[in-house]
Protein backbone atom coordinates (compact mmCIF):
# COMPACT_ATOMS: atom_id res chain seq x y z
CA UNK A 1 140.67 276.19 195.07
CA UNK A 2 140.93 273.83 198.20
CA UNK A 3 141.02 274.26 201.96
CA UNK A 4 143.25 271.62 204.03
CA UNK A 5 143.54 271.37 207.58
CA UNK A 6 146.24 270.19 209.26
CA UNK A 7 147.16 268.95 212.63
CA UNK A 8 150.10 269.12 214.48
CA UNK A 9 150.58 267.40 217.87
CA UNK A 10 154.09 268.13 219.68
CA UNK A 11 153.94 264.80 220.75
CA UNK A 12 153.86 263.01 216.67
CA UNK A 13 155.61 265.25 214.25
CA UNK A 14 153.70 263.67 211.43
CA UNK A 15 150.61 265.67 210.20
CA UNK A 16 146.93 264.64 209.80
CA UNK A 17 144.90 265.93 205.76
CA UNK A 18 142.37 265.93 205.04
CA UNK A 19 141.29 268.20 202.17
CA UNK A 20 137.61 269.68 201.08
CA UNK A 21 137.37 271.56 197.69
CA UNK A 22 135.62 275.22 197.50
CA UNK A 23 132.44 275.40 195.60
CA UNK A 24 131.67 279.47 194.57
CA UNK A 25 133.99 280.57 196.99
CA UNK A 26 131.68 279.33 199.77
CA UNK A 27 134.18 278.84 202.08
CA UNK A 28 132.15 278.78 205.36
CA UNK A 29 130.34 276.04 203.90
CA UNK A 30 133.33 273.96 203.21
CA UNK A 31 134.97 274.53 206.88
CA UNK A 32 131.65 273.16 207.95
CA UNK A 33 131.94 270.41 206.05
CA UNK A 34 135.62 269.19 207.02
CA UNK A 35 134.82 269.71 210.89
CA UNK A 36 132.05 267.43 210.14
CA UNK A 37 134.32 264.72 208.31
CA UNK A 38 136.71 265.15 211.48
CA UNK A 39 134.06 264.76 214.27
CA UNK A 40 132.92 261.93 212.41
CA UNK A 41 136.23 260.23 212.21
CA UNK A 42 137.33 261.17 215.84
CA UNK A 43 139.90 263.54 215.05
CA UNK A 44 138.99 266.06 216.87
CA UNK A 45 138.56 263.92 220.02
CA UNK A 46 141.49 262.90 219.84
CA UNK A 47 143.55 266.03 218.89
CA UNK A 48 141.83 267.23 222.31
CA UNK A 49 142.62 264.50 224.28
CA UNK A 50 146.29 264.38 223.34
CA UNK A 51 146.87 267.68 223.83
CA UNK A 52 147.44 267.88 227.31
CA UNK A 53 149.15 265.68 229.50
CA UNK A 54 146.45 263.25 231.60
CA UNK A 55 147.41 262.11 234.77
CA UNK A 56 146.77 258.60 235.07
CA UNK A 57 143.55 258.40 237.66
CA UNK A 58 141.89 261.39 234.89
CA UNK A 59 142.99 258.66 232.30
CA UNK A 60 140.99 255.81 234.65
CA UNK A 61 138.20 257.98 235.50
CA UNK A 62 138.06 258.73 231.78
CA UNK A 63 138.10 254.64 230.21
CA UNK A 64 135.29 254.04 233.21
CA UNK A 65 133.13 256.57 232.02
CA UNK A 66 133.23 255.40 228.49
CA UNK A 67 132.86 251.84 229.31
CA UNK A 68 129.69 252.74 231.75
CA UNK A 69 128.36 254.68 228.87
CA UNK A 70 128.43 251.86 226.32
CA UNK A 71 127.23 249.51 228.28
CA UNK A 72 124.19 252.30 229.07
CA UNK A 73 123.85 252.91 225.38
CA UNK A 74 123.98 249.54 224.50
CA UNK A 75 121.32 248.30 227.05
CA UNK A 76 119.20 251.03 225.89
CA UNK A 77 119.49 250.83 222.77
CA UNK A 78 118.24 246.55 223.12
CA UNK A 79 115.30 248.30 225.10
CA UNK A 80 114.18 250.33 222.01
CA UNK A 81 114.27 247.33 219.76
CA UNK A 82 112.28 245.51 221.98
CA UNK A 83 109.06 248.15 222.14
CA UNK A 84 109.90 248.32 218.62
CA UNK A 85 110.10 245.27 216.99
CA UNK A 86 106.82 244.30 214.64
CA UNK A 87 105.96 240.81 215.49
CA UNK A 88 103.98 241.18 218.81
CA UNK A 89 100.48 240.32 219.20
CA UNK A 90 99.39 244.07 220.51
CA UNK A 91 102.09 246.63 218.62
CA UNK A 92 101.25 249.30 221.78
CA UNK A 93 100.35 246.69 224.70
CA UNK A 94 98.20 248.96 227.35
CA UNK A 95 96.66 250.70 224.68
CA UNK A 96 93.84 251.15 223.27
């Protein structure tokens, strides 16, 4: 036995599979497992965001945000590194 979920948009008539196979008839387990597939591969994001119309400043307001945020996720992500990396004199410098 397998469960498939499919997605329909009004917008694009073609669908999007994505099929998980039932172990022991655990079926909670395996719709748990094919949300996670989707949220990792965005489909659910965008399912959401295309199915409503967006006026154009939400669409604006909605690319700055996301371009703010990786730039804040990027610098803080070179931050970590930096306290993290292993070739410093003092590993925890104000420590002792």
């Amino acid at each position: 036995m397998h469960l498939s979920l499919r997605l329909l948009s009004n917008r694009h008539p073609s669908f999007i599979a994505r099929t998980v196979f039932v172990q022991n008839n655990d079926i909670d387990n395996a719709c748990r497992l094919i949300n996670r597939i989707m949220g990792k591969e965005g489909l659910l994001a965008q399912y959401r965001l295309t199915r409503y119309y967006e006026k154009p400043f939400q669409t604006r307001r909605r690319v700055n945000h996301e371009k703010c945020k990786a730039i804040y996720n990027e610098d803080m992500e070179r931050k970590i590194q930096f306290v993290l990396r292993k070739n410093r004199h003092e590993p925890f410098p104000g420590c002792y």
